[in-house]
C-alpha atoms as a PDB file:
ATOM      1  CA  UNK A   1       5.575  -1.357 -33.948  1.00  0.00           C
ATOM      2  CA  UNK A   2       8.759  -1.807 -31.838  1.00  0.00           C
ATOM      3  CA  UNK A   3       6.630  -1.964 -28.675  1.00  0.00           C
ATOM      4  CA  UNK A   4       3.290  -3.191 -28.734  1.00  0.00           C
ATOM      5  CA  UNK A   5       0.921  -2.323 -26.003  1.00  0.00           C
ATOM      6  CA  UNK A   6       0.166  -5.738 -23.821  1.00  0.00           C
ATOM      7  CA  UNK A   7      -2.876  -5.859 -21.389  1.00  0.00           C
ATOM      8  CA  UNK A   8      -2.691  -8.329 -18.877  1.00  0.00           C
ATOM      9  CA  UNK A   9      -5.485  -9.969 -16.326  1.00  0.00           C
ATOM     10  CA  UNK A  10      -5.612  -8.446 -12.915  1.00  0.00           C
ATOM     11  CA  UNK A  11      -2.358  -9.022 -10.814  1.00  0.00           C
ATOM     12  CA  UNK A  12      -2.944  -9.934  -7.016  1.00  0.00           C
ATOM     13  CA  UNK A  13       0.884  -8.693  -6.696  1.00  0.00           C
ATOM     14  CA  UNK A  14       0.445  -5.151  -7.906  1.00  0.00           C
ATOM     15  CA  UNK A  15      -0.176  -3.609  -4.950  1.00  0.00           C
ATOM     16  CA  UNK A  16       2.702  -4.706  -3.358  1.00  0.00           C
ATOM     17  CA  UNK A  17       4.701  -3.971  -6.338  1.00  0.00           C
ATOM     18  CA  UNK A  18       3.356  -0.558  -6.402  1.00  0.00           C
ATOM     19  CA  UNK A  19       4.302   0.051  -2.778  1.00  0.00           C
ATOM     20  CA  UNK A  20       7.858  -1.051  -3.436  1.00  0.00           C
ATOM     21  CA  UNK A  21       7.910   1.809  -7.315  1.00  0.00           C
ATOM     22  CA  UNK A  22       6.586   4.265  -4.462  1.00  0.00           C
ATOM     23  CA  UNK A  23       8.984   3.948  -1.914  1.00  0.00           C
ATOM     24  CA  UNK A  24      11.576   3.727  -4.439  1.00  0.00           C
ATOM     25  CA  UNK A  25      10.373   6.908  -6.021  1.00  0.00           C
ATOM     26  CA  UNK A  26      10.278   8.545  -2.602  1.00  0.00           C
ATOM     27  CA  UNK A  27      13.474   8.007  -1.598  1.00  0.00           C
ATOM     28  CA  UNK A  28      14.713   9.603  -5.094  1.00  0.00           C
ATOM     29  CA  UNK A  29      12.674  12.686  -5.344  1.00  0.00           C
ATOM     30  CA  UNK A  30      12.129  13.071  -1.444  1.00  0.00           C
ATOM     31  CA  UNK A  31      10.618  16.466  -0.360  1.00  0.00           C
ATOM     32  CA  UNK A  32      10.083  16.827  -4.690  1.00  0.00           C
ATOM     33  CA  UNK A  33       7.318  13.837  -4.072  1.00  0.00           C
ATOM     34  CA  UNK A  34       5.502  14.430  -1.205  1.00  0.00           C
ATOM     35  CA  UNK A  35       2.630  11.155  -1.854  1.00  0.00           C
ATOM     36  CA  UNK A  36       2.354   8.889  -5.037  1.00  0.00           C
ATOM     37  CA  UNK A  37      -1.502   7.246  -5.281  1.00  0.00           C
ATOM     38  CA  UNK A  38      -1.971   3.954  -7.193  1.00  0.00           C
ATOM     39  CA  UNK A  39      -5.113   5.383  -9.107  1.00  0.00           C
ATOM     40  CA  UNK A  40      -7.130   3.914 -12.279  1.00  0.00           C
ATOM     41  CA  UNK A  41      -8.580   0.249 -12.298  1.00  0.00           C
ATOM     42  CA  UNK A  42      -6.081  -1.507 -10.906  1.00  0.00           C
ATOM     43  CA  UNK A  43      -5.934   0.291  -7.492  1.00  0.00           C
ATOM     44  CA  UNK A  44      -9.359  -1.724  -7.229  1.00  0.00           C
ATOM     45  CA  UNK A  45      -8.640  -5.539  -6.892  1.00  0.00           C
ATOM     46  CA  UNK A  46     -11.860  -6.317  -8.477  1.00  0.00           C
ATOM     47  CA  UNK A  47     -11.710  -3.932 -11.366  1.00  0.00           C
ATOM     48  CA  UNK A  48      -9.628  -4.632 -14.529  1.00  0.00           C
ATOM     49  CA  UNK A  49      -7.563  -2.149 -16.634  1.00  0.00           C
ATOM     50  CA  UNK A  50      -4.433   0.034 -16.706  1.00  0.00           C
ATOM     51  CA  UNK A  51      -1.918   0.807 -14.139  1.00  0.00           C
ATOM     52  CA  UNK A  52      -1.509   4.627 -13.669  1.00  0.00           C
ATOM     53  CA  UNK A  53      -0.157   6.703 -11.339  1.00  0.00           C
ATOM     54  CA  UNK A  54      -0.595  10.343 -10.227  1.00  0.00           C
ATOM     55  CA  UNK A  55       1.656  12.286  -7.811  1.00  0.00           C
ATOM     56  CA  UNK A  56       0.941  14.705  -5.807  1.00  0.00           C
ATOM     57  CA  UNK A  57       1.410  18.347  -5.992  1.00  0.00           C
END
């Protein structure tokens, strides 16, 4: 497999690095994006999981 799936412990800095994809993402796709929500397990520091993310119609 050229690239294997990796799961990793809980991240204190993924919020902050999500806030930094979103306003990224904003300022690309502007009026196109109107909100991007950190969703799944990891939007919940003591849960464990997958990043995912879900914009909003």
């Amino acid at each position: 497999m050229d690239n294997p799936i990796v799961l990793h412990p809980y991240d204190n800095r993924w919020p902050a690095l999500f806030e930094e994809e979103r306003t990224r993402l904003r300022a690309v796709c502007g009026a196109l994006l109107p909100d991007l929500h950190h969703i799944g397990s990891t939007s919940i520091p003591i849960a464990t999981g997958l990043a995912d993310r879900y914009p909003e119609p």
